[in-house]
C-alpha atoms as a PDB file:
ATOM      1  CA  UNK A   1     -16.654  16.781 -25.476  1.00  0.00           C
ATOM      2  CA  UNK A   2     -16.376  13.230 -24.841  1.00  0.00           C
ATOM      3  CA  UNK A   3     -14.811  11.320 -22.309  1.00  0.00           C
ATOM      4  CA  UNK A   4     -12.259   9.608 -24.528  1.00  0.00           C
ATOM      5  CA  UNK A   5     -11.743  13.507 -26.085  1.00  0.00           C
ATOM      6  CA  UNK A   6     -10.495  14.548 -22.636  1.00  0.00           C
ATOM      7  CA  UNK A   7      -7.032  15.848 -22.165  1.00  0.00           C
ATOM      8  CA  UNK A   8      -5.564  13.944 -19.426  1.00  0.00           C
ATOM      9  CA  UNK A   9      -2.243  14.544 -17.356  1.00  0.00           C
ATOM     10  CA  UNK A  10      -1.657  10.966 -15.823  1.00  0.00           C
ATOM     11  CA  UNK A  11       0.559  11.253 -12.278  1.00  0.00           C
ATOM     12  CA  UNK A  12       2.022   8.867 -10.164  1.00  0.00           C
ATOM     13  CA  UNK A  13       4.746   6.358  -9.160  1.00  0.00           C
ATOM     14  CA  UNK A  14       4.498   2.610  -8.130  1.00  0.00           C
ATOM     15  CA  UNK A  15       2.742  -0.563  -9.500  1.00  0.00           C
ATOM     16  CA  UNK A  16      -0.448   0.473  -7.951  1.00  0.00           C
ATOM     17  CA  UNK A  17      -0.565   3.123 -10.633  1.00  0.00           C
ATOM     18  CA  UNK A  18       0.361   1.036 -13.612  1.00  0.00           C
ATOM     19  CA  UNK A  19      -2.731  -1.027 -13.628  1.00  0.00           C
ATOM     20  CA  UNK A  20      -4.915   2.298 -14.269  1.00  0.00           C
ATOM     21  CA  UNK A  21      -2.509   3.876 -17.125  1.00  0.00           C
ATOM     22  CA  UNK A  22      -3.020   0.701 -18.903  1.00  0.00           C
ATOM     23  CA  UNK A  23      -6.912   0.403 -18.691  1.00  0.00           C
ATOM     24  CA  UNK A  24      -6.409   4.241 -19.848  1.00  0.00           C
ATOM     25  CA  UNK A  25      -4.592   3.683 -23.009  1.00  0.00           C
ATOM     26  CA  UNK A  26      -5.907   0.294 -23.928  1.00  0.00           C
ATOM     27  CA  UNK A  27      -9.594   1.823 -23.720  1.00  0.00           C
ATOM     28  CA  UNK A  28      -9.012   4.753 -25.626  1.00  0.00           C
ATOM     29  CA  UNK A  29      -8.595   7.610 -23.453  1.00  0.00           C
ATOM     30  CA  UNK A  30      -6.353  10.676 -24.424  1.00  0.00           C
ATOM     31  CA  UNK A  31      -3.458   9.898 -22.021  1.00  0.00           C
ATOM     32  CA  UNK A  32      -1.214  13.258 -23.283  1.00  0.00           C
ATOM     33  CA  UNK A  33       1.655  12.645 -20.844  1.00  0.00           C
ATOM     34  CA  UNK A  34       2.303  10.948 -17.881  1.00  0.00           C
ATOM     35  CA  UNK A  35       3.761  12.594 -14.490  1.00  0.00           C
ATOM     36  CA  UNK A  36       6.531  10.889 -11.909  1.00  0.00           C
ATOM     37  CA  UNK A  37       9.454  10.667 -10.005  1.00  0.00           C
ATOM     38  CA  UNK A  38      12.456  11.228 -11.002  1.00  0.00           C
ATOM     39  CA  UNK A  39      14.788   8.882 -10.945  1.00  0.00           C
ATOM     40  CA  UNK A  40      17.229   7.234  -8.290  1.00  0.00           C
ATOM     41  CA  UNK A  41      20.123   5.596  -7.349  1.00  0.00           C
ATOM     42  CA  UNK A  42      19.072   2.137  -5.613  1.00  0.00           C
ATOM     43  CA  UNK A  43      21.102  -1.098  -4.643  1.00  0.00           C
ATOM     44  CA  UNK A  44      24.225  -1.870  -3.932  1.00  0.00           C
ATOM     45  CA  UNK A  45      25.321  -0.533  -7.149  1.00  0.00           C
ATOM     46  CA  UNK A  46      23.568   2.514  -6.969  1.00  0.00           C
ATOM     47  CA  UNK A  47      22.103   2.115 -10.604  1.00  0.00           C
ATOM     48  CA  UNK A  48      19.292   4.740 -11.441  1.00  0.00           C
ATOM     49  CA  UNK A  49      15.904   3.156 -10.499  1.00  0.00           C
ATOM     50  CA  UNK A  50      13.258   4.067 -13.251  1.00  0.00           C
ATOM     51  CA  UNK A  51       9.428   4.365 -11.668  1.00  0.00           C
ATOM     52  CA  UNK A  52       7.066   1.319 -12.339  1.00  0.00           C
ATOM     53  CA  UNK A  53       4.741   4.218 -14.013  1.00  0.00           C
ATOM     54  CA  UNK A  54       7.652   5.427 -15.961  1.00  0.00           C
ATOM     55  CA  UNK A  55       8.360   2.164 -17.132  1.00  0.00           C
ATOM     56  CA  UNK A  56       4.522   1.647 -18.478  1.00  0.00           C
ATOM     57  CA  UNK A  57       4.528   4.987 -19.961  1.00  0.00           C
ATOM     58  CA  UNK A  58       7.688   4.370 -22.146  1.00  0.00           C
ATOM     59  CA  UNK A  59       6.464   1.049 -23.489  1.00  0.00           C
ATOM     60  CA  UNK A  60       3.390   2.754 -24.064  1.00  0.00           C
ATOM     61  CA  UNK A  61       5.046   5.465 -26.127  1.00  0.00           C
ATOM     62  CA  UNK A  62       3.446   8.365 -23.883  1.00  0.00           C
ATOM     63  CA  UNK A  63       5.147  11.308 -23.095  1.00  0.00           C
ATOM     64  CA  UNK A  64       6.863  11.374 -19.461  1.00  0.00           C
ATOM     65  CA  UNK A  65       8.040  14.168 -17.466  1.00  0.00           C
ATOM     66  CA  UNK A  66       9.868  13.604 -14.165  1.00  0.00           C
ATOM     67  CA  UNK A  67      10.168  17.349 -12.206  1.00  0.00           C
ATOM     68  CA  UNK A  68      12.298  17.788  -9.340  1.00  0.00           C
ATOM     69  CA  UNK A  69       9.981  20.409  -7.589  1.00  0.00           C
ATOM     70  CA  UNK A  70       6.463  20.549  -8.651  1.00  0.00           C
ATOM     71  CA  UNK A  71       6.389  24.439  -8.185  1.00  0.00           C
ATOM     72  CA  UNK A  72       9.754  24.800 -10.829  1.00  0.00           C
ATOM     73  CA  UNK A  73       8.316  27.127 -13.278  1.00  0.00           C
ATOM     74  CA  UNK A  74       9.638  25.277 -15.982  1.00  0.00           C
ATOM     75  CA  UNK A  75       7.331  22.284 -15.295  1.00  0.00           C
ATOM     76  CA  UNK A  76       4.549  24.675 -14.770  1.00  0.00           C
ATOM     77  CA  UNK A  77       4.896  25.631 -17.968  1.00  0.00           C
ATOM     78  CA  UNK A  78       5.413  22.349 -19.394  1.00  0.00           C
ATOM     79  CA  UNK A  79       1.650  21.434 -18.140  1.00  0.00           C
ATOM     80  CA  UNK A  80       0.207  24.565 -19.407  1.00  0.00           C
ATOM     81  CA  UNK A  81       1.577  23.966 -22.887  1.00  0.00           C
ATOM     82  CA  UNK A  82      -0.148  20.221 -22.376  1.00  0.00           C
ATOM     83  CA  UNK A  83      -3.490  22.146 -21.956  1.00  0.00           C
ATOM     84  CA  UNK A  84      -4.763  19.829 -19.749  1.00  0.00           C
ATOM     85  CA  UNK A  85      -8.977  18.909 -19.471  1.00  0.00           C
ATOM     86  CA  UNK A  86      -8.655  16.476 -16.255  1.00  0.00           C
ATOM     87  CA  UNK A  87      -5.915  15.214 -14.077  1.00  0.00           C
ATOM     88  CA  UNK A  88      -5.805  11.758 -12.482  1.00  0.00           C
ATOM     89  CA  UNK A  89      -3.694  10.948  -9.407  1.00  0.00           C
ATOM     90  CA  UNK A  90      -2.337   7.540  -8.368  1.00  0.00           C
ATOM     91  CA  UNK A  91      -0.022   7.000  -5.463  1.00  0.00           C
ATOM     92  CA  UNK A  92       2.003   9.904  -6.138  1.00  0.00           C
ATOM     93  CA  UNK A  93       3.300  13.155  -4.493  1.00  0.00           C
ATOM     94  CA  UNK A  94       1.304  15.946  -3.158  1.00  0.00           C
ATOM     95  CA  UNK A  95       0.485  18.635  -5.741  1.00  0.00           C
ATOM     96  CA  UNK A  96       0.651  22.206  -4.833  1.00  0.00           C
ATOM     97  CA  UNK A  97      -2.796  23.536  -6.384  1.00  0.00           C
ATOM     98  CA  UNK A  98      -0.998  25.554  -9.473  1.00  0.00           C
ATOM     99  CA  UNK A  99      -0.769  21.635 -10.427  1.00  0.00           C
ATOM    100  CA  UNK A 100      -4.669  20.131  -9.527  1.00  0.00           C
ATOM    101  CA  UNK A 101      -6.493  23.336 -10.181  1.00  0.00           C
ATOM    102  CA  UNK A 102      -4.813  23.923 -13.895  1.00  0.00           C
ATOM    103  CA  UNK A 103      -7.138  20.685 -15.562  1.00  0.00           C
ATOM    104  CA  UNK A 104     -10.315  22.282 -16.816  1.00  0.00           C
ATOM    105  CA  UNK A 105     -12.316  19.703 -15.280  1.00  0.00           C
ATOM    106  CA  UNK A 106     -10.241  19.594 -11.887  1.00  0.00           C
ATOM    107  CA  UNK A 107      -7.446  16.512 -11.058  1.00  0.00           C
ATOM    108  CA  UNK A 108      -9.031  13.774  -8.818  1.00  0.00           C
ATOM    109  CA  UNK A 109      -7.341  10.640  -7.184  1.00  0.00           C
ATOM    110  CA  UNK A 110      -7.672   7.070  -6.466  1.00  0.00           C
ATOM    111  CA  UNK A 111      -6.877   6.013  -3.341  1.00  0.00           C
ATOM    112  CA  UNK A 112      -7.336   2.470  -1.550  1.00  0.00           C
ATOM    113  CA  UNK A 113     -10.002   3.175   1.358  1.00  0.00           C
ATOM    114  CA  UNK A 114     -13.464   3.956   1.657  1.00  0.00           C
ATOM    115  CA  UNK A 115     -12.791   7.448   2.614  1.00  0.00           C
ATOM    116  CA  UNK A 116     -13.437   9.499   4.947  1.00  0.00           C
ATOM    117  CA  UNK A 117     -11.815   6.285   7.258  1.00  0.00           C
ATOM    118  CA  UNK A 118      -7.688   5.664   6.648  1.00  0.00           C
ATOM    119  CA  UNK A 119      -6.326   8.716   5.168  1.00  0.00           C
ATOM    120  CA  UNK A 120      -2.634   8.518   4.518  1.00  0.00           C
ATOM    121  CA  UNK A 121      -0.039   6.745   3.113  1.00  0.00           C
ATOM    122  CA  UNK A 122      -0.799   3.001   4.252  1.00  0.00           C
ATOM    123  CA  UNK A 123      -4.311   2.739   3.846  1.00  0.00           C
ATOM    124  CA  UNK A 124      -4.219  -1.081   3.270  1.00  0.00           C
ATOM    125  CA  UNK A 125      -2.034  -2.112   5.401  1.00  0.00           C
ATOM    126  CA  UNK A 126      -3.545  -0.453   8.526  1.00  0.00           C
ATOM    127  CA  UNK A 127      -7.030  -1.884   7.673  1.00  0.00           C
ATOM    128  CA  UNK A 128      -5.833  -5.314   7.514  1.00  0.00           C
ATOM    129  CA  UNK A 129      -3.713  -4.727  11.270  1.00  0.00           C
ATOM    130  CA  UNK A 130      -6.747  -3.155  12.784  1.00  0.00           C
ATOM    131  CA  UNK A 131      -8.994  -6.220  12.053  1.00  0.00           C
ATOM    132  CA  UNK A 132     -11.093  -4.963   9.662  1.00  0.00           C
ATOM    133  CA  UNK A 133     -13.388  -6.991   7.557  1.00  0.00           C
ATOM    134  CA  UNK A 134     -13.812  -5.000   4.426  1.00  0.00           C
ATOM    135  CA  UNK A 135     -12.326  -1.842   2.487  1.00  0.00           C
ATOM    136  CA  UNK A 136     -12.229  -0.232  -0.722  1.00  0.00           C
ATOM    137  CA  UNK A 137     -11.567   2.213  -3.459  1.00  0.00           C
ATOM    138  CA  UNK A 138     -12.417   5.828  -3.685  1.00  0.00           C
ATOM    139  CA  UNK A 139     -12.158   8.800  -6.332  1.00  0.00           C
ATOM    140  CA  UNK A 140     -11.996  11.983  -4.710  1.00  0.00           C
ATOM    141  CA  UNK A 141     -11.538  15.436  -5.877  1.00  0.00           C
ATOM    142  CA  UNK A 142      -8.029  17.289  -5.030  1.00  0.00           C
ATOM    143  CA  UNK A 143      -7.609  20.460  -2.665  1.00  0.00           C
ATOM    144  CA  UNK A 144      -5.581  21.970  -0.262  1.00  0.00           C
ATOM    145  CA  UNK A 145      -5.790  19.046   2.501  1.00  0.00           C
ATOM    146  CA  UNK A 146      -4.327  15.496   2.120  1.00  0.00           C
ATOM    147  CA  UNK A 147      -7.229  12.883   0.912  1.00  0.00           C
ATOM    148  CA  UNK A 148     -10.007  15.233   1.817  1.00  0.00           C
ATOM    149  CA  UNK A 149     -11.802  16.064  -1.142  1.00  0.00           C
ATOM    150  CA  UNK A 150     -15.223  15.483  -2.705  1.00  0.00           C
ATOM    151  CA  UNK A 151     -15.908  12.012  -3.120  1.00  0.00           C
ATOM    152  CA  UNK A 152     -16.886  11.059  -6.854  1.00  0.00           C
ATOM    153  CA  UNK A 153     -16.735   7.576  -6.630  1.00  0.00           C
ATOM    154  CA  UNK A 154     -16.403   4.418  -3.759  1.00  0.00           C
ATOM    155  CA  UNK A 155     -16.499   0.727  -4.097  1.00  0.00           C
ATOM    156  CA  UNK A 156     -16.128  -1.640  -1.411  1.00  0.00           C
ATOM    157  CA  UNK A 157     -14.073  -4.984  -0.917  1.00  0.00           C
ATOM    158  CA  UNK A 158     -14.348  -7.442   1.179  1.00  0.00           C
ATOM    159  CA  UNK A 159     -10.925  -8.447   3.292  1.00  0.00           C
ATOM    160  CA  UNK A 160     -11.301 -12.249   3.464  1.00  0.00           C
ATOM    161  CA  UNK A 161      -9.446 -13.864   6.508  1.00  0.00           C
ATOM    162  CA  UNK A 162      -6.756 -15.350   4.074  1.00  0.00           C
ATOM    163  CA  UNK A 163      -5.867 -12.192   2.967  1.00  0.00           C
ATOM    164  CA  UNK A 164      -2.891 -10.183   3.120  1.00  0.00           C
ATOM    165  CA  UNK A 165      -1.206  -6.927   2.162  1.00  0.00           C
ATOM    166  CA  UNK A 166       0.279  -8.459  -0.930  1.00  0.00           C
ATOM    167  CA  UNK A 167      -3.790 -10.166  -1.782  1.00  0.00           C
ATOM    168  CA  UNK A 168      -5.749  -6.994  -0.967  1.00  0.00           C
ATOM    169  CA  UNK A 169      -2.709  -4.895  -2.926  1.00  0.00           C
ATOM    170  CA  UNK A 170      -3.060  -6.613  -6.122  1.00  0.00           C
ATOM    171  CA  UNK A 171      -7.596  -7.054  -5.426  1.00  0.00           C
ATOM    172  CA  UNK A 172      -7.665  -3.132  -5.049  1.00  0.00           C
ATOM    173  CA  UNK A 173      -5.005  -2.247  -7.688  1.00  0.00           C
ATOM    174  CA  UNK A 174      -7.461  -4.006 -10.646  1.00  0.00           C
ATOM    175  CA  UNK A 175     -10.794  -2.946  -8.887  1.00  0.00           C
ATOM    176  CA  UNK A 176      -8.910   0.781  -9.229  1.00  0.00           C
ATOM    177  CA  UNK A 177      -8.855   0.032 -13.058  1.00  0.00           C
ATOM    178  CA  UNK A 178     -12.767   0.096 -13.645  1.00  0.00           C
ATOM    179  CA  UNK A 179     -13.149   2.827 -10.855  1.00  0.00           C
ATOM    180  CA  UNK A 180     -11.157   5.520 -12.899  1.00  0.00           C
ATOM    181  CA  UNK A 181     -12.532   5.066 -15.763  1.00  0.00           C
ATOM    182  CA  UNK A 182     -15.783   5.144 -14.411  1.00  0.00           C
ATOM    183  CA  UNK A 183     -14.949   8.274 -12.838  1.00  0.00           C
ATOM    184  CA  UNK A 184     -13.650   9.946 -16.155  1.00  0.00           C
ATOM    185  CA  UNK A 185     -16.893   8.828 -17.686  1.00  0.00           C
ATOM    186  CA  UNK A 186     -18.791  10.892 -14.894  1.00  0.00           C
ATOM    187  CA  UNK A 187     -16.631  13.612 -14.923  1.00  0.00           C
ATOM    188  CA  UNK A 188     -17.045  14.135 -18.987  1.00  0.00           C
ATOM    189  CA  UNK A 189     -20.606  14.101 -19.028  1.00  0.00           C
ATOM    190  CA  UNK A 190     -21.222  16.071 -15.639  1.00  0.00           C
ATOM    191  CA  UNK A 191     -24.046  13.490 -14.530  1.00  0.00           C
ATOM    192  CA  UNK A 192     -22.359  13.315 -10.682  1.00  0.00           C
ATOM    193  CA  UNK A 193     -22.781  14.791  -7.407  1.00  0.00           C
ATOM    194  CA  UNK A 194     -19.555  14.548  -5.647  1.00  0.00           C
ATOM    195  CA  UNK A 195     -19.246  14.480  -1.811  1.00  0.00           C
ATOM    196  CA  UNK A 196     -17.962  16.518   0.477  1.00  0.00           C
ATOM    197  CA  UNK A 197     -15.734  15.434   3.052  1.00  0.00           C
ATOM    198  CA  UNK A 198     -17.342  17.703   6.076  1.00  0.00           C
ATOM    199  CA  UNK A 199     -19.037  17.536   9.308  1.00  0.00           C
ATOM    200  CA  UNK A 200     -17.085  14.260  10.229  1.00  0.00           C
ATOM    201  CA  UNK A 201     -15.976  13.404  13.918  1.00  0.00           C
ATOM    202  CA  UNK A 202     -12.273  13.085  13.596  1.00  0.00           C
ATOM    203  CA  UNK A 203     -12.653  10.897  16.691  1.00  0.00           C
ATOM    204  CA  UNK A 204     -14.290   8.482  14.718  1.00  0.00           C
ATOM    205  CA  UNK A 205     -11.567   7.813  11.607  1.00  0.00           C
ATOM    206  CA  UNK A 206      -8.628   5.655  11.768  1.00  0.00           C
ATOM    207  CA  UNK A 207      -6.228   6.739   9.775  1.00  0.00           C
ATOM    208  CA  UNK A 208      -3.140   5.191   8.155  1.00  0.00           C
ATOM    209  CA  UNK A 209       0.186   6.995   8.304  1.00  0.00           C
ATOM    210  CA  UNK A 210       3.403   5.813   6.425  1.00  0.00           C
ATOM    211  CA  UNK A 211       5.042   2.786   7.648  1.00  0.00           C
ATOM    212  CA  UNK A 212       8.793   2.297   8.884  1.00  0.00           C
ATOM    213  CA  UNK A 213      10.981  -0.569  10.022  1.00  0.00           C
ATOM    214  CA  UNK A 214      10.300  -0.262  13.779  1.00  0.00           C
ATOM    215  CA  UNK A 215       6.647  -0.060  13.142  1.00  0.00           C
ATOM    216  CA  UNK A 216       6.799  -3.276  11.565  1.00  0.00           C
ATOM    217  CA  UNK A 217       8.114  -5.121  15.100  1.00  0.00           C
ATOM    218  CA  UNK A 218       6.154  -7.579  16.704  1.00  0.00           C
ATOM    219  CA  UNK A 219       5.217  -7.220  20.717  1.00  0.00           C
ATOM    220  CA  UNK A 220       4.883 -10.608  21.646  1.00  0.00           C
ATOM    221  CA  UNK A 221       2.934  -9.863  24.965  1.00  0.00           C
ATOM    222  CA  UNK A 222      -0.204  -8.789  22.504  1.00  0.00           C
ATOM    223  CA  UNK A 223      -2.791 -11.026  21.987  1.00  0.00           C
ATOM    224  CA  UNK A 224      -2.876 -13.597  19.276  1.00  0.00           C
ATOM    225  CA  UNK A 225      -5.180 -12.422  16.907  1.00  0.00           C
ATOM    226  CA  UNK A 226      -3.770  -8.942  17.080  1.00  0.00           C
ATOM    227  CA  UNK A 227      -0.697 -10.883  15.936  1.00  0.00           C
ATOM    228  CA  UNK A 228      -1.970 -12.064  12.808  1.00  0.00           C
ATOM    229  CA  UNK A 229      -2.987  -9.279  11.304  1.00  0.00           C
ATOM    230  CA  UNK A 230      -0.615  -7.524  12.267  1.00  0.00           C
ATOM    231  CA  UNK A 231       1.358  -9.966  10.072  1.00  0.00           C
ATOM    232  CA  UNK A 232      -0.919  -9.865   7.511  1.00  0.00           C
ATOM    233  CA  UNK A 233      -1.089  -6.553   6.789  1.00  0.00           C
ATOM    234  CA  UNK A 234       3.105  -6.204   6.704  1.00  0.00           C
ATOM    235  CA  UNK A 235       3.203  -9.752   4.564  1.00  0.00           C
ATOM    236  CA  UNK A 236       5.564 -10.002   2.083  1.00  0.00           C
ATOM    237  CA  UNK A 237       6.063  -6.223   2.058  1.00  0.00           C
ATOM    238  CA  UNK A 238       7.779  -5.090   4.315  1.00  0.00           C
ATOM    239  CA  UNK A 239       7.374  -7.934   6.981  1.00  0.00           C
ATOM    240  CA  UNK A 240       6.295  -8.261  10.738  1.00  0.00           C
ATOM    241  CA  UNK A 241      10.012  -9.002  12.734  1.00  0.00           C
ATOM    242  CA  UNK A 242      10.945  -9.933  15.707  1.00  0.00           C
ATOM    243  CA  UNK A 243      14.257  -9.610  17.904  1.00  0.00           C
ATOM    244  CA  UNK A 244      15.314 -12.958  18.279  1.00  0.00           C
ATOM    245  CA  UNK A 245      17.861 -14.315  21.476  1.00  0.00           C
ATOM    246  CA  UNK A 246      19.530 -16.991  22.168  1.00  0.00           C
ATOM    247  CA  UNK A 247      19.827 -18.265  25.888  1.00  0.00           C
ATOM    248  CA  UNK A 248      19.522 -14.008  26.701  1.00  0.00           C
ATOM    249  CA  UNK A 249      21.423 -12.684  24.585  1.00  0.00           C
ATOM    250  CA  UNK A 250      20.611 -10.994  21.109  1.00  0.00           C
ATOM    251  CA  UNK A 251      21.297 -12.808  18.062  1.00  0.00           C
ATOM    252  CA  UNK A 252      19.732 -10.846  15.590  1.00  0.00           C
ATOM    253  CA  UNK A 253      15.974 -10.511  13.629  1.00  0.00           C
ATOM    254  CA  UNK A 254      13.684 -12.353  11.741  1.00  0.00           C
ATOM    255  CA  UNK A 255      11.041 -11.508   9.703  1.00  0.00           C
ATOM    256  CA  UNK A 256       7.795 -13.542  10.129  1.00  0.00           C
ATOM    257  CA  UNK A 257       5.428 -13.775   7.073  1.00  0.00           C
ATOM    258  CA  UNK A 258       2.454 -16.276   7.511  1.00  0.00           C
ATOM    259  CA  UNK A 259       0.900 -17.252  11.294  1.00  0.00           C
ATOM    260  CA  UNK A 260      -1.801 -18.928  12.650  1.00  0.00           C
ATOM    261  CA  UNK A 261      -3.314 -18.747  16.567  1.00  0.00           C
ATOM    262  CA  UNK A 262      -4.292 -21.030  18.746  1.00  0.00           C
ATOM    263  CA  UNK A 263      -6.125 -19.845  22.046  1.00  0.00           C
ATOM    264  CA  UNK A 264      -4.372 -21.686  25.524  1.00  0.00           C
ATOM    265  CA  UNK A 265      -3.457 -21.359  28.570  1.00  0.00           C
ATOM    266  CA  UNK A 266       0.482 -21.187  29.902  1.00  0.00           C
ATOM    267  CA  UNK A 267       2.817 -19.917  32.106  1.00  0.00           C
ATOM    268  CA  UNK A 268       5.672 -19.524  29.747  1.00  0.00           C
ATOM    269  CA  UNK A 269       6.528 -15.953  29.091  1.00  0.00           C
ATOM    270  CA  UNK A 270       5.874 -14.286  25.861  1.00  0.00           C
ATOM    271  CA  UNK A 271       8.032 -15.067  22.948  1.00  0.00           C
ATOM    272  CA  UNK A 272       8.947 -18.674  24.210  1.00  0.00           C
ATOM    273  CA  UNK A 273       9.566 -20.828  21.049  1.00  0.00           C
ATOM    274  CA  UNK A 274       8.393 -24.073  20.574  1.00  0.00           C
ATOM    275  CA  UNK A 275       8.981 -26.683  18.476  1.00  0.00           C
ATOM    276  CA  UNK A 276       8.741 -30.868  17.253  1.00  0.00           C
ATOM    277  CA  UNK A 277      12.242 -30.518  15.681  1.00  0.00           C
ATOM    278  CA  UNK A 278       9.972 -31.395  12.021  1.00  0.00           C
ATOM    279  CA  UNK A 279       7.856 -28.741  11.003  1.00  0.00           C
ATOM    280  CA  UNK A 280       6.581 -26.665  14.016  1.00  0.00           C
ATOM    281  CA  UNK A 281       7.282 -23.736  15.100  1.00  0.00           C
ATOM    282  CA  UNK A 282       5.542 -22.325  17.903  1.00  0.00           C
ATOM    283  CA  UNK A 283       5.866 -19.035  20.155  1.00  0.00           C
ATOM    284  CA  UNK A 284       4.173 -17.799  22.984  1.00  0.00           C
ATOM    285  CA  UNK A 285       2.080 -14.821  23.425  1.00  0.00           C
ATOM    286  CA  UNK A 286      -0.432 -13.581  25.309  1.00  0.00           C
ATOM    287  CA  UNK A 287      -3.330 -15.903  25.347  1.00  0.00           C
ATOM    288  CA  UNK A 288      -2.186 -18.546  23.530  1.00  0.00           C
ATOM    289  CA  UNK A 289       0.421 -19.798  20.939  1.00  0.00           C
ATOM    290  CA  UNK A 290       1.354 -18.536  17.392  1.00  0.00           C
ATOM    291  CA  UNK A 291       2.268 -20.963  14.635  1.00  0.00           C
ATOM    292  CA  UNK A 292       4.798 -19.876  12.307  1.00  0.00           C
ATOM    293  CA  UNK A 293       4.875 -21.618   8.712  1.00  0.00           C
ATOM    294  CA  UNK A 294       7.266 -18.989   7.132  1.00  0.00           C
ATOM    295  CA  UNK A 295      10.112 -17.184   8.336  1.00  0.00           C
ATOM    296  CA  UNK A 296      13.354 -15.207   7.248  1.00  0.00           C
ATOM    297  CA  UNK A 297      16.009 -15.050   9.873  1.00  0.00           C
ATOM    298  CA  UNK A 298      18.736 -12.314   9.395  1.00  0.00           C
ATOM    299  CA  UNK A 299      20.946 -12.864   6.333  1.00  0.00           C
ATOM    300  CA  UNK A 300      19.344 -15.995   5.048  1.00  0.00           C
ATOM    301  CA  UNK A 301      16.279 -16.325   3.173  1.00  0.00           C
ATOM    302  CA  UNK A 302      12.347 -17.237   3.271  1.00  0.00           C
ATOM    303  CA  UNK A 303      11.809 -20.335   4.402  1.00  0.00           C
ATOM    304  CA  UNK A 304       9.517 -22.895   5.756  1.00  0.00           C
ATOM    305  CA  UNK A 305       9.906 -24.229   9.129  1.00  0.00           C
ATOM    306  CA  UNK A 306      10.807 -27.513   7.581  1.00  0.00           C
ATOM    307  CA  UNK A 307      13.740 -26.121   6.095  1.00  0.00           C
ATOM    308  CA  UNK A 308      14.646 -23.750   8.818  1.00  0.00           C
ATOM    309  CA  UNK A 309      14.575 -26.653  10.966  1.00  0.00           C
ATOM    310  CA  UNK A 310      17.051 -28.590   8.945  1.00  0.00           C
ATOM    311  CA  UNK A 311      19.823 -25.910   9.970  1.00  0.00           C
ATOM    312  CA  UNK A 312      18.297 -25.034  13.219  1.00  0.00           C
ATOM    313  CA  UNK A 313      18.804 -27.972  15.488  1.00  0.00           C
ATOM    314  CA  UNK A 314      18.604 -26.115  18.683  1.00  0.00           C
ATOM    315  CA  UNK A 315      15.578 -23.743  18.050  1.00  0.00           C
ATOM    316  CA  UNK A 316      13.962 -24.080  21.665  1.00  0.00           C
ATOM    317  CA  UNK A 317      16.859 -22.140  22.543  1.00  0.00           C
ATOM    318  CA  UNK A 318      16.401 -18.773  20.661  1.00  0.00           C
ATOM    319  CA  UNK A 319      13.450 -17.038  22.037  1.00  0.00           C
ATOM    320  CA  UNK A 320      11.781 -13.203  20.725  1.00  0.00           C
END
């Protein structure tokens, strides 16, 4: 049977997915449904919130199923009747193995790191805060233990110093696009060896656990190049912030989105702002100063310090 013969059960949820589903169709490939979340109530208005995936799938007239609980027998059936060859996984929930071991051919899944290092949910993000100078793709093989598979498939990416969650995001989602159907090729004619993920010092991998608000807060007293990437990897989505105060006392947030360092010397305390009243906007940290060039304070939005600075007459007030 050829590759583009194959019987494949698509799953998964957000734009990072979409990219794949579309190289899928648009080459060929047997895409016979198409797996995600069901939908929810989101804004102020509470409207139901379709998937980005389910989106795709209905403009590409493909079949869509949205289960509640992946064990419900009456999905289990559903995929049985869809006599599945190969599953493919993108960003999406984790399958209880009456799901990834029904596919003739097994269910593998894409996921942005050069595995074994940055298992977990944030795998770009974390690579970009811990420094890191390159990352990747990898298609693995599903089983009982989250992102520990065989390895099918890797490709590595460089993470250029300009880069930032929302850059590497979008370089990784389209480099995903050749790597699955790569993978599919390999799987349908047998020709691969796939890795196993064993023998590994634990010590030795970083890994990269979901993200929430507080995570996100900056530490002024850090150094200054642990600042910006620890901007970079939250910018645009869902942002470095800082407390800000005013003459002591709290005034509210702001999220920070672009920074640059410069190394210097100072006794002013961390989080001391800065500025020429035009278009900088400085604050102090550890071992130097951080620029700011974008910034949304608290119920306003993104701006440059040019036009913060506009409304913002007495900045060297406020402090983080």
């Amino acid at each position: 049977m050829g590759a583009k013969d194959l019987r494949i059960v698509f799953m998964g949820t957000p734009e990072f997915a979409v990219a794949s589903l579309q190289r899928l169709v648009s080459d060929g490939y047997n895409v016979v449904a198409v797996v995600t979340t069901p939908d929810k109530p989101a804004g102020r208005g509470q409207k139901l919130h379709e998937s980005d995936v389910k989106v795709a799938a209905r403009e590409l007239g493909l079949p869509i199923l949205q289960p509640e609980r992946l064990k419900a027998e009456e999905f289990v059936e559903a995929m049985r009747a869809l006599q599945p060859d190969l599953g493919i996984v993108i960003a999406f929930r984790m399958l209880p193995e009456v799901i990834w071991a029904m596919p003739r051919l097994g269910t593998f899944n894409l996921h942005a790191s050069l595995l074994p290092q940055y298992r977990g949910a944030a795998p770009i993000n974390w690579a970009i805060i811990n420094g890191e100078q390159k990352t990747g793709i990898t298609t693995f093989l599903l089983n009982h233990e989250i992102d520990k598979g065989a390895i099918i498939n890797q490709q590595e990416m460089a993470i250029l110093p300009e880069d930032n969650i929302g850059t590497m995001y979008d370089k990784l989602m389209h480099a995903g696009c050749d790597l699955v159907v790569d993978t599919v090729e390999k799987i349908a004619s047998g020709n691969y060896t796939p890795i196993e993920q064993m023998h590994i010092d634990e010590s030795t991998l970083k890994p990269a656990p979901k993200i929430f608000k507080e995570d996100c807060r900056i530490d002024w007293s850090w150094e200054g190049r642990r600042i910006v990437n620890f901007v970079r990897g939250l910018s645009p989505y869902p942002a470095a912030w800082g407390t800000m105060y005013k003459q002591g006392a709290e005034v509210g947030s702001a999220k920070i989105f672009e920074v640059t360092f410069t190394p210097k010397e100072s006794v002013d305390r961390p989080g001391t702002i800065y500025s020429d009243m035009k278009e900088k906007i400085e604050v102090r940290c550890a071992d130097g100063v951080i620029h700011i060039h974008s910034m949304q304070m608290a119920g306003k939005r993104r701006m440059t310090n040019r036009e913060l600075l506009l409304g913002l007459r007495d900045i060297e007030e406020y402090s983080f």
